[in-house]
Protein backbone atom coordinates (compact mmCIF):
# COMPACT_ATOMS: atom_id res chain seq x y z
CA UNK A 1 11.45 80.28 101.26
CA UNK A 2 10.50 83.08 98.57
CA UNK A 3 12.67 85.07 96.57
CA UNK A 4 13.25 87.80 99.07
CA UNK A 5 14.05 86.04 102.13
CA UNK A 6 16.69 83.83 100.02
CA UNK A 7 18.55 86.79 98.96
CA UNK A 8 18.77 88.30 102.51
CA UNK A 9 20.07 84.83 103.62
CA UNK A 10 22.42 84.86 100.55
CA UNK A 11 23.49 88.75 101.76
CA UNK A 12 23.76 87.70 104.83
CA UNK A 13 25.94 84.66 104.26
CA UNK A 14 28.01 86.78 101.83
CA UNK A 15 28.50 89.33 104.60
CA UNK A 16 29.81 87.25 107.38
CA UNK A 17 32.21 85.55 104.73
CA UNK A 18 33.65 89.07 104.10
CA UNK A 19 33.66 90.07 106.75
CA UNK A 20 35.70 86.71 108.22
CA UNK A 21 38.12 86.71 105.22
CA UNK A 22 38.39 90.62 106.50
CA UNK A 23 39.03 89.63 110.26
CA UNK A 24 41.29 86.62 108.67
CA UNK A 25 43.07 89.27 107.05
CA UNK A 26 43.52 91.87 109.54
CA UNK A 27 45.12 88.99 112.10
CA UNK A 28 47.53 88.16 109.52
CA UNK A 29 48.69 91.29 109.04
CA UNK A 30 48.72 92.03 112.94
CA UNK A 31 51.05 88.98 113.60
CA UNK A 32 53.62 89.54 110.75
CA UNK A 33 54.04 93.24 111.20
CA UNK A 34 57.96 93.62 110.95
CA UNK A 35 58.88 96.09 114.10
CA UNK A 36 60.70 99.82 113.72
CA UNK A 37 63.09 97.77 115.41
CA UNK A 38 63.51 94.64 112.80
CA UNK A 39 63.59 97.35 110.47
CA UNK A 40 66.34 99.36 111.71
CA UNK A 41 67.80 95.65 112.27
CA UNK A 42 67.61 94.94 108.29
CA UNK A 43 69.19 98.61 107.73
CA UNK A 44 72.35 98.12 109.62
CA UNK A 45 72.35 94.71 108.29
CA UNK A 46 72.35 95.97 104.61
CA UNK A 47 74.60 98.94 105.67
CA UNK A 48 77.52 96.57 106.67
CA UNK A 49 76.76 94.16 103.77
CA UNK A 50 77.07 97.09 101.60
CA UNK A 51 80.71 98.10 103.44
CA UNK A 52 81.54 93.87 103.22
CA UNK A 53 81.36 94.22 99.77
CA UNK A 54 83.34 97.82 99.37
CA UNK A 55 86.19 95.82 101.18
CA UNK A 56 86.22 92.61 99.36
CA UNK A 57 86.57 95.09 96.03
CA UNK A 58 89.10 96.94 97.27
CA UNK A 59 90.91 93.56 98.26
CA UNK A 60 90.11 92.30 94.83
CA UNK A 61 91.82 95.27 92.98
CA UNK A 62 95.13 94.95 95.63
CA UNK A 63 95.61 91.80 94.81
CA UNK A 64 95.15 92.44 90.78
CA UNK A 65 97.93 94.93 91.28
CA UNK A 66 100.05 93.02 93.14
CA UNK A 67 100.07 90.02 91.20
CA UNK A 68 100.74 92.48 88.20
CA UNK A 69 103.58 94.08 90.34
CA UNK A 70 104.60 90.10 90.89
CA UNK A 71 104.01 89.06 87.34
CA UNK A 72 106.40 92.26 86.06
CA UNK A 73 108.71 91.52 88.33
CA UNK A 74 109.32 87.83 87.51
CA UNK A 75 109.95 88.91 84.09
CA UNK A 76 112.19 90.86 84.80
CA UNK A 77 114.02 87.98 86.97
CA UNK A 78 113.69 85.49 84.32
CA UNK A 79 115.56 88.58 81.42
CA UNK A 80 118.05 88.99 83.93
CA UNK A 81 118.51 85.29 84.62
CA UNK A 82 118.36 84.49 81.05
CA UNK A 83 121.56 87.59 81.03
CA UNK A 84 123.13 85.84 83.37
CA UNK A 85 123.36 82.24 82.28
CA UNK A 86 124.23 83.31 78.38
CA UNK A 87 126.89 85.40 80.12
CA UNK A 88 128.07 82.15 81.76
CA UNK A 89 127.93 80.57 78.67
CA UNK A 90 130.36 82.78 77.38
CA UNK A 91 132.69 82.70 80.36
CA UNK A 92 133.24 79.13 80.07
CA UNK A 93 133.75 79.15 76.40
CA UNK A 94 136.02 81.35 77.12
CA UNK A 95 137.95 79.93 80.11
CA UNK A 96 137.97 76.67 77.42
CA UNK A 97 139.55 78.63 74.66
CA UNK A 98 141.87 79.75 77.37
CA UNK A 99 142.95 76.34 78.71
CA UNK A 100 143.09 74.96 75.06
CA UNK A 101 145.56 78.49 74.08
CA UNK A 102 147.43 77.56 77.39
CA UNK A 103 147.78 73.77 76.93
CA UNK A 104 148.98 74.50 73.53
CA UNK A 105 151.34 77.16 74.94
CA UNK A 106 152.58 74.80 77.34
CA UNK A 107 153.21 71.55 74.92
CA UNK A 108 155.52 73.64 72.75
């Protein structure tokens, strides 16, 4: 074999490798085309994972404000609780002055 016939051979065989990494190519891309139709699929898909997570944020933020409404709220319980037993307090200190003023009353 002489010098020209090797590199037609060595053309050649470079050609058809092309030209089957080409055709390999080409039948890949033919069998994992996504459809109009997958792709409208994916668009609604992302449209109502988009609204999903509008929802969950506007859940989040109700729930921050009602657990601050909650949280104010039980505060305010606790103040008015903490009112009301001191006033207690007070009431029976002073119904025990009374009985002691009244027992003392009474013995004389």
């Amino acid at each position: 074999m002489n010098r020209t016939e090797f590199i037609i051979a060595t053309a050649v065989i470079l050609f058809v490798a092309f030209s089957l990494g080409w055709f390999a190519n080409w039948l890949i891309h033919r069998f994992t085309r996504v459809s109009k139709a997958d792709i409208g699929e994916l668009e609604k898909m992302a449209q109502e994972l988009h609204e999903a997570e509008e929802t969950r944020d506007q859940a989040i933020t109700y729930m921050q404000q009602r657990e601050a409404e909650l949280s104010n709220q039980l505060t305010q319980t606790e103040a008015e609780l903490s009112a009301t037993m001191e006033g207690l307090r007070e009431a029976r200190h002073e119904a025990e002055e009374m009985r002691a003023y009244i027992e003392k009353m009474n013995q004389r």
